[in-house]
PDB file of N, CA and C in Angstrom:
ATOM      1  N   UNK A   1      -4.902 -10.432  -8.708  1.00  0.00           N
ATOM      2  CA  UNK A   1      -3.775 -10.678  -7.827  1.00  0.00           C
ATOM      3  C   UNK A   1      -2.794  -9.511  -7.889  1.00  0.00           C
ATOM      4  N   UNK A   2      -1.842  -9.247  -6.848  1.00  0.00           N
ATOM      5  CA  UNK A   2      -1.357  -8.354  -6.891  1.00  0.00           C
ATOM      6  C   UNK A   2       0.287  -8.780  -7.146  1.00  0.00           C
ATOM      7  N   UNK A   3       1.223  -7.873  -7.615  1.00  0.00           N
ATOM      8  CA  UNK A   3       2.873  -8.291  -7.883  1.00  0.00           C
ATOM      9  C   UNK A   3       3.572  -8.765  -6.843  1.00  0.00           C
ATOM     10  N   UNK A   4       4.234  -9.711  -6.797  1.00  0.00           N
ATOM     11  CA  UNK A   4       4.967  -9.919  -5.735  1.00  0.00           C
ATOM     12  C   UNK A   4       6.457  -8.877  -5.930  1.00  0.00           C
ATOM     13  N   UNK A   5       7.162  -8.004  -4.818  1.00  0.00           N
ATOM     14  CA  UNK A   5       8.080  -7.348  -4.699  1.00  0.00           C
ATOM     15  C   UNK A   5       9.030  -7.820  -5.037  1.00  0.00           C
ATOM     16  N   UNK A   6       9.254  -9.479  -4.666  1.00  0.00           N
ATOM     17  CA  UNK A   6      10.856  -9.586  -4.951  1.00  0.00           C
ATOM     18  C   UNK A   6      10.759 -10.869  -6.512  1.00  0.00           C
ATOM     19  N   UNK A   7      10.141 -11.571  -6.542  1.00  0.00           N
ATOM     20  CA  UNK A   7       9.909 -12.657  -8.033  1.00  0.00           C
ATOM     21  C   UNK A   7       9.230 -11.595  -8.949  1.00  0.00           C
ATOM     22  N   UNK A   8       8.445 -10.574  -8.601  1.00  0.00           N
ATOM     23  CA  UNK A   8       7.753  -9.434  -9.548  1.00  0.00           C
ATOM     24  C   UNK A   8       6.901 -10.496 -10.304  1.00  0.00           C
ATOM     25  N   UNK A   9       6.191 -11.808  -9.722  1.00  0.00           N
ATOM     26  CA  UNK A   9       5.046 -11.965 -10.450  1.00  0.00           C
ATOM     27  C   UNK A   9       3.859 -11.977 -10.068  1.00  0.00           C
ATOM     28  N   UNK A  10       2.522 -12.512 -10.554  1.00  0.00           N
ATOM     29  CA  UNK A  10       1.526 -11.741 -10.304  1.00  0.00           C
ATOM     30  C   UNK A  10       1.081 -13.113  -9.119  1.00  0.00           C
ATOM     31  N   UNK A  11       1.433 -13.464  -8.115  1.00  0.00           N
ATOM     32  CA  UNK A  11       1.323 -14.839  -7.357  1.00  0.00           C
ATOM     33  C   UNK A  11       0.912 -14.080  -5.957  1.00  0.00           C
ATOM     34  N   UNK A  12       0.722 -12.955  -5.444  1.00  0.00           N
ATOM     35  CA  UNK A  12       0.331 -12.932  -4.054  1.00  0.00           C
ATOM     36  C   UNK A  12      -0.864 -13.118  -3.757  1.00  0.00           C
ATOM     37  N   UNK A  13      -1.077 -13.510  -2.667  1.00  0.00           N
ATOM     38  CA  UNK A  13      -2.410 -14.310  -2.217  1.00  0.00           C
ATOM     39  C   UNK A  13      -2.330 -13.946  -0.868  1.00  0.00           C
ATOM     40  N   UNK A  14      -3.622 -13.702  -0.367  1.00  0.00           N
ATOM     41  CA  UNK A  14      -3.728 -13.209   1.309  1.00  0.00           C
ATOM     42  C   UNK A  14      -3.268 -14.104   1.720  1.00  0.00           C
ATOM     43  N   UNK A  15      -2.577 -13.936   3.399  1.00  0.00           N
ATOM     44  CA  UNK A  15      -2.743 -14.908   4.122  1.00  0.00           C
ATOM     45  C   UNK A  15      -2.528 -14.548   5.858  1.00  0.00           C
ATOM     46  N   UNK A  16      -3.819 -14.258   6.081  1.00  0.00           N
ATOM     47  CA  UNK A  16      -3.811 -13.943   7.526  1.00  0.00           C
ATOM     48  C   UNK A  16      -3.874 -12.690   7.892  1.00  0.00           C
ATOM     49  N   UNK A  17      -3.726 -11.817   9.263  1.00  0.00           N
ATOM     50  CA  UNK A  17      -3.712 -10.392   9.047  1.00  0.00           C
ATOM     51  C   UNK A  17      -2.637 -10.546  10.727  1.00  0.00           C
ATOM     52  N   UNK A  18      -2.238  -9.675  10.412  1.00  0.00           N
ATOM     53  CA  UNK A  18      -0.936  -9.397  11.694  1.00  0.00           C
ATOM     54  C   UNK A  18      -1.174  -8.271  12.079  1.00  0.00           C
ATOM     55  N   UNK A  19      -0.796  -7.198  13.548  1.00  0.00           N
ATOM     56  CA  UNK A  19      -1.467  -6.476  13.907  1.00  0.00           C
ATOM     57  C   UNK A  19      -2.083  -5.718  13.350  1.00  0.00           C
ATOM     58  N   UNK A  20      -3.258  -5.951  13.133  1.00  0.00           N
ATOM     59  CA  UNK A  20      -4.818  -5.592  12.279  1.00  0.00           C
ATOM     60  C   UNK A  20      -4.383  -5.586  10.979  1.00  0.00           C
ATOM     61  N   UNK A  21      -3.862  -5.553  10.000  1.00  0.00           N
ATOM     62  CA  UNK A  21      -3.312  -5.482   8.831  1.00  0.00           C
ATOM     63  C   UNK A  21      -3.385  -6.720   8.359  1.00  0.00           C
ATOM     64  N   UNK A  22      -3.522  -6.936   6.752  1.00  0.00           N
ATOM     65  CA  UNK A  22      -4.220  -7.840   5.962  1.00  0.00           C
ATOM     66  C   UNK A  22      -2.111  -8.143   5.439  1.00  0.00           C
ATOM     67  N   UNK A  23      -2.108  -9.369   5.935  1.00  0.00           N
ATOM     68  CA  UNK A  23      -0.676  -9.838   5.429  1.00  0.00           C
ATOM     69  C   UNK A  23      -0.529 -10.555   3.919  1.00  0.00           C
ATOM     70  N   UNK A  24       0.347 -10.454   2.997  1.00  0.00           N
ATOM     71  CA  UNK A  24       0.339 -10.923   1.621  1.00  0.00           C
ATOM     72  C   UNK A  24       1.333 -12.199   1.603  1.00  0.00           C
ATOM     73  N   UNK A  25       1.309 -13.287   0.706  1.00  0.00           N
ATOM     74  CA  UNK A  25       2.156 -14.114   0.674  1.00  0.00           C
ATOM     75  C   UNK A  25       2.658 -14.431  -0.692  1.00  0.00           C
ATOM     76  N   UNK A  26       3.805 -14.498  -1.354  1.00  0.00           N
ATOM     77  CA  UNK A  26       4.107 -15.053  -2.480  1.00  0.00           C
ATOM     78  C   UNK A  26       3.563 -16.192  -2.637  1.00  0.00           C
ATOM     79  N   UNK A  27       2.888 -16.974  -3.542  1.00  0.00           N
ATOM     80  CA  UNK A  27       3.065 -18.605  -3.754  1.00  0.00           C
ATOM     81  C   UNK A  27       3.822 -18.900  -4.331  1.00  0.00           C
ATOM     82  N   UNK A  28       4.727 -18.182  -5.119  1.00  0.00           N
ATOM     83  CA  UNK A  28       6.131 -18.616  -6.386  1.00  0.00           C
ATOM     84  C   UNK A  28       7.295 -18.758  -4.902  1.00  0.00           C
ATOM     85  N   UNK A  29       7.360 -17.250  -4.311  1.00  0.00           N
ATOM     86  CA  UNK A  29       8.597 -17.500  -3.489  1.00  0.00           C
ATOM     87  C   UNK A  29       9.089 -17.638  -1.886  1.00  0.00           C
ATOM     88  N   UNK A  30       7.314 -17.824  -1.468  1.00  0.00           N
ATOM     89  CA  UNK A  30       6.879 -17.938  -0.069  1.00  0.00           C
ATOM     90  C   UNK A  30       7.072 -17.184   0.251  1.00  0.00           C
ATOM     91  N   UNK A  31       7.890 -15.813   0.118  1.00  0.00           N
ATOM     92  CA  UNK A  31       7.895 -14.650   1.304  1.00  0.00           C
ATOM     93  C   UNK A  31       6.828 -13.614   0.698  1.00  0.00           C
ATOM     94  N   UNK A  32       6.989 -13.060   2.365  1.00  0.00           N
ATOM     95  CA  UNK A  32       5.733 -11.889   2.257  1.00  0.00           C
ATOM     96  C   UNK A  32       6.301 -10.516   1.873  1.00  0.00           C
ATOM     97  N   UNK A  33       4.929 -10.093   1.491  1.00  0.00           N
ATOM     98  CA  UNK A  33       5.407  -8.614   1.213  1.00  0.00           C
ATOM     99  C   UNK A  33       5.259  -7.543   2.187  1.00  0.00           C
ATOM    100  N   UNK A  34       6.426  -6.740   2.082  1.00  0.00           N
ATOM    101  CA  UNK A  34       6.996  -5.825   3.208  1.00  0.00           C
ATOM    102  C   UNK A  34       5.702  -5.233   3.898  1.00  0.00           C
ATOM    103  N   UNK A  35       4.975  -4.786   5.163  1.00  0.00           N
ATOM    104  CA  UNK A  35       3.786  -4.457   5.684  1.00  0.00           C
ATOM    105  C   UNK A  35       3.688  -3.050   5.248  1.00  0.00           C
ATOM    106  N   UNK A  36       5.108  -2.263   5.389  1.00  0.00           N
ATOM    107  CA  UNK A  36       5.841  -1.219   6.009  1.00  0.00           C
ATOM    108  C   UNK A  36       6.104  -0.327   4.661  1.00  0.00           C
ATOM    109  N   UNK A  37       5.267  -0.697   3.744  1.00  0.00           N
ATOM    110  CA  UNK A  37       5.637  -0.057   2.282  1.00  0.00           C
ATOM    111  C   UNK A  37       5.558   1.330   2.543  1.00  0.00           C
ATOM    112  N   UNK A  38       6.079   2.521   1.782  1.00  0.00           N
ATOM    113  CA  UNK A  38       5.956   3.808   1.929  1.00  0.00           C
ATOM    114  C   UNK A  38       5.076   4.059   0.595  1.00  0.00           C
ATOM    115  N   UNK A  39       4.314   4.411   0.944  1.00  0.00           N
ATOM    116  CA  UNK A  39       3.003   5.068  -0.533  1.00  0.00           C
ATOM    117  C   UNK A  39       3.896   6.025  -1.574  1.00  0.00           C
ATOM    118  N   UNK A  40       4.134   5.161  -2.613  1.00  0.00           N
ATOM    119  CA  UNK A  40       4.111   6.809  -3.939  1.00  0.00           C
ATOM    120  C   UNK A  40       3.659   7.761  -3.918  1.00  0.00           C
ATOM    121  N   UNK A  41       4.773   8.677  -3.843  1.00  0.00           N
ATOM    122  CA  UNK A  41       4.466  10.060  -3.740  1.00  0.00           C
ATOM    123  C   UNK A  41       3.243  10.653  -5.393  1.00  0.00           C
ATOM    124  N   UNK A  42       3.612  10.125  -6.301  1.00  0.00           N
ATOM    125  CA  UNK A  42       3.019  10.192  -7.017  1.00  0.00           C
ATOM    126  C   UNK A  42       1.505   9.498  -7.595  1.00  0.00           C
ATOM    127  N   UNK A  43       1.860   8.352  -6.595  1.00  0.00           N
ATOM    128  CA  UNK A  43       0.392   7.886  -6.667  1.00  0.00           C
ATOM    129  C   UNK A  43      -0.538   8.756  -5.852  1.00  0.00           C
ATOM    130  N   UNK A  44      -0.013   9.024  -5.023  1.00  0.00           N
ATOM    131  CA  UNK A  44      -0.883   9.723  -3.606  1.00  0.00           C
ATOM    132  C   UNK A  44      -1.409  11.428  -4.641  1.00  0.00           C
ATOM    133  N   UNK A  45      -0.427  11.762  -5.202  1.00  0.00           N
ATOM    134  CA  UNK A  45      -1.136  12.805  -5.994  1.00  0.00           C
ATOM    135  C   UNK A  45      -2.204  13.112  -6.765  1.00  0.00           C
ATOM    136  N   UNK A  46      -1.795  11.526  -7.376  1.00  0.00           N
ATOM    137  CA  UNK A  46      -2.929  11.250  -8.665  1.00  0.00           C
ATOM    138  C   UNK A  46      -4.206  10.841  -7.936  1.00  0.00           C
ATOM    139  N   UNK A  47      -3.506  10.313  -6.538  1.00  0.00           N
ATOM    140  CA  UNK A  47      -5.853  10.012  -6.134  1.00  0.00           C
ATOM    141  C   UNK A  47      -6.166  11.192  -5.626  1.00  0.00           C
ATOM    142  N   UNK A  48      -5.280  11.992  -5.310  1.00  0.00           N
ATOM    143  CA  UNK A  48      -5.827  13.392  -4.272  1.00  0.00           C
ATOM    144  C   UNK A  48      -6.727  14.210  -5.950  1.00  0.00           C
ATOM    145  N   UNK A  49      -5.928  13.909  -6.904  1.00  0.00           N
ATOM    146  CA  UNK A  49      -6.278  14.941  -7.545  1.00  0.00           C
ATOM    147  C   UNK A  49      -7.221  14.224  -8.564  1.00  0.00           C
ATOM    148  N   UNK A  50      -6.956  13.211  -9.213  1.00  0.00           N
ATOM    149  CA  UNK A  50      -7.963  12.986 -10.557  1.00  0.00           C
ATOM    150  C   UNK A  50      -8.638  11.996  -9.449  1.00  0.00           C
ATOM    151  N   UNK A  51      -8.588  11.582  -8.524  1.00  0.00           N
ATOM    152  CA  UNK A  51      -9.994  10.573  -7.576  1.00  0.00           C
ATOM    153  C   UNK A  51     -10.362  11.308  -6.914  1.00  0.00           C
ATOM    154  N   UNK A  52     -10.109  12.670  -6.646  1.00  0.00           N
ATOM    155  CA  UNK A  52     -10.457  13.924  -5.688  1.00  0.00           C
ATOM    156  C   UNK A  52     -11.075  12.693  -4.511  1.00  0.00           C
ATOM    157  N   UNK A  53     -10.076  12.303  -3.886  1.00  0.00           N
ATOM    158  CA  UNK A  53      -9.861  11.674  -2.493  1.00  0.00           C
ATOM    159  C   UNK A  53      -8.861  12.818  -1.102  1.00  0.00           C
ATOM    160  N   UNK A  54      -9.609  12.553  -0.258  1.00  0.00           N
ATOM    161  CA  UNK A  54      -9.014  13.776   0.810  1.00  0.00           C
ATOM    162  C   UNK A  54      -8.313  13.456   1.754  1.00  0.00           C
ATOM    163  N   UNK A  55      -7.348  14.375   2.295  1.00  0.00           N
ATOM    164  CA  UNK A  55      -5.713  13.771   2.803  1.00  0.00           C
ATOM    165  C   UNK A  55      -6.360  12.837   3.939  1.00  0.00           C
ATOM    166  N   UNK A  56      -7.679  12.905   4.787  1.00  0.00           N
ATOM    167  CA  UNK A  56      -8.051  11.514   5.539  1.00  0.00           C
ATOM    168  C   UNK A  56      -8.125  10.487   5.027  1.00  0.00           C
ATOM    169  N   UNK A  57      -8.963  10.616   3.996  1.00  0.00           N
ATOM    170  CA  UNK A  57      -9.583   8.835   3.079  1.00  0.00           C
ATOM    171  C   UNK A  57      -7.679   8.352   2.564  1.00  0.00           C
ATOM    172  N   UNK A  58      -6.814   9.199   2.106  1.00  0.00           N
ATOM    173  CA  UNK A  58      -5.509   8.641   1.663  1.00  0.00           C
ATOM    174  C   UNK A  58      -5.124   8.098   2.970  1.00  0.00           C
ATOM    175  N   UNK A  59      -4.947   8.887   4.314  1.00  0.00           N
ATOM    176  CA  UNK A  59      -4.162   8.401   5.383  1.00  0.00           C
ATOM    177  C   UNK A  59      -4.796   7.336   5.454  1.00  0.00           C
ATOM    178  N   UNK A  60      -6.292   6.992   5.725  1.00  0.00           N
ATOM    179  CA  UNK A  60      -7.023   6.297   6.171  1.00  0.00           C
ATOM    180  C   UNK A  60      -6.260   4.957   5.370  1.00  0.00           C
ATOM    181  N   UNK A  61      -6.354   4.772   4.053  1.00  0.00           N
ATOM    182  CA  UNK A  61      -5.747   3.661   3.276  1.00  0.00           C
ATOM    183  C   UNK A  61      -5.086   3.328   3.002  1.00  0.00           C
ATOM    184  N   UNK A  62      -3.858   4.139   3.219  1.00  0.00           N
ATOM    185  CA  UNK A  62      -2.206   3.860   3.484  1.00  0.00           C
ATOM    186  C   UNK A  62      -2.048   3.819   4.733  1.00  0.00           C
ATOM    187  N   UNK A  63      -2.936   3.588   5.882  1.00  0.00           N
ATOM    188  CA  UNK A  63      -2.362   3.491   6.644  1.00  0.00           C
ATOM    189  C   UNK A  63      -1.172   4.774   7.362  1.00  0.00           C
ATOM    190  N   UNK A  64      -0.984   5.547   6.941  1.00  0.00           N
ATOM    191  CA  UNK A  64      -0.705   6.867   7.802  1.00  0.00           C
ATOM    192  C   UNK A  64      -1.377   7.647   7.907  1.00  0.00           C
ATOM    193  N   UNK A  65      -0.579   8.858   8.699  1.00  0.00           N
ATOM    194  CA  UNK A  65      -0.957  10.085   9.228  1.00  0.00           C
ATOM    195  C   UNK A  65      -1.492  10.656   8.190  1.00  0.00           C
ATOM    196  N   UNK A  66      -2.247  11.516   8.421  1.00  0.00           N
ATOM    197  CA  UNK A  66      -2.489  12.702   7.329  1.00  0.00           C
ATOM    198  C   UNK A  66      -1.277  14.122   7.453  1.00  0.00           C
ATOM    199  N   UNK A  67      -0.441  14.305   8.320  1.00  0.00           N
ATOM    200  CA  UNK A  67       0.169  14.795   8.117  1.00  0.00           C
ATOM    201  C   UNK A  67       1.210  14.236   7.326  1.00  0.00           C
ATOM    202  N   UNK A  68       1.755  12.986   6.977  1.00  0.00           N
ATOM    203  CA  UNK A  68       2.069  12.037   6.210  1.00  0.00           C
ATOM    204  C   UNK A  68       1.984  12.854   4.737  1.00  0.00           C
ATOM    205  N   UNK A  69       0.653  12.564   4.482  1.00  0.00           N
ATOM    206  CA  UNK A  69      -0.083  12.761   3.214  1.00  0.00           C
ATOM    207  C   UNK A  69       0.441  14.002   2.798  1.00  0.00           C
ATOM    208  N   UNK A  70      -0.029  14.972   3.811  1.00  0.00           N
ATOM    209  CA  UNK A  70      -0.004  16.502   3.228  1.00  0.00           C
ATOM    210  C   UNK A  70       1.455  16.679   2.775  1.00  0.00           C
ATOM    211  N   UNK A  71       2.860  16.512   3.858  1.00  0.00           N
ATOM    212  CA  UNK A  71       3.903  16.206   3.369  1.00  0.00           C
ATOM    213  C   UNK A  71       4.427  16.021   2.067  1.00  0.00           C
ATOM    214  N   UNK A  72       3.851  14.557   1.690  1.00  0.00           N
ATOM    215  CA  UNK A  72       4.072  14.055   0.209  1.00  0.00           C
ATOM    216  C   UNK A  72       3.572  14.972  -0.790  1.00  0.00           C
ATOM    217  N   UNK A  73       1.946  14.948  -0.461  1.00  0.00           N
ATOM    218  CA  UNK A  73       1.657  16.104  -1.857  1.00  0.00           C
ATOM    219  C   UNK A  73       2.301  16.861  -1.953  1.00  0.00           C
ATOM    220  N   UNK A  74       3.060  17.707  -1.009  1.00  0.00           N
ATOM    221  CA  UNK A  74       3.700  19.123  -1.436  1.00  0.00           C
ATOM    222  C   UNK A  74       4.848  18.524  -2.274  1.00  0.00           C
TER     223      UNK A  74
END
């Protein structure tokens, strides 16, 4: 399971998908989690570099641009 953003516990559970996107739901505090998250700059580093993943496969899974991507890494 993944953290919920605002109770920070481990209670989210799918529920449904909203334009094409896989929507999350608290079960502790019923709300969902934000769609619209902005990717860690530092996470995005660590897959480019120790998952040697390429600025498409990142856009592709965050959901942005690859000019997005390239951005952040720098």
């Amino acid at each position: 399971m993944q953290k919920c953003p605002f109770c920070l516990k481990n209670t989210l559970v799918k529920n449904g998908r909203k334009n094409g996107r896989q929507r999350y739901k608290c079960s502790q505090c019923k709300r969902y989690r934000p769609q619209n998250e902005r990717p860690d700059n530092r996470l995005l580093l660590y897959q480019y570099i120790h998952h040697k993943q390429t600025c498409s496969h990142l856009a592709q899974h965050h959901h942005c641009r690859i000019k997005t991507i390239r951005r952040r890494i720098r």
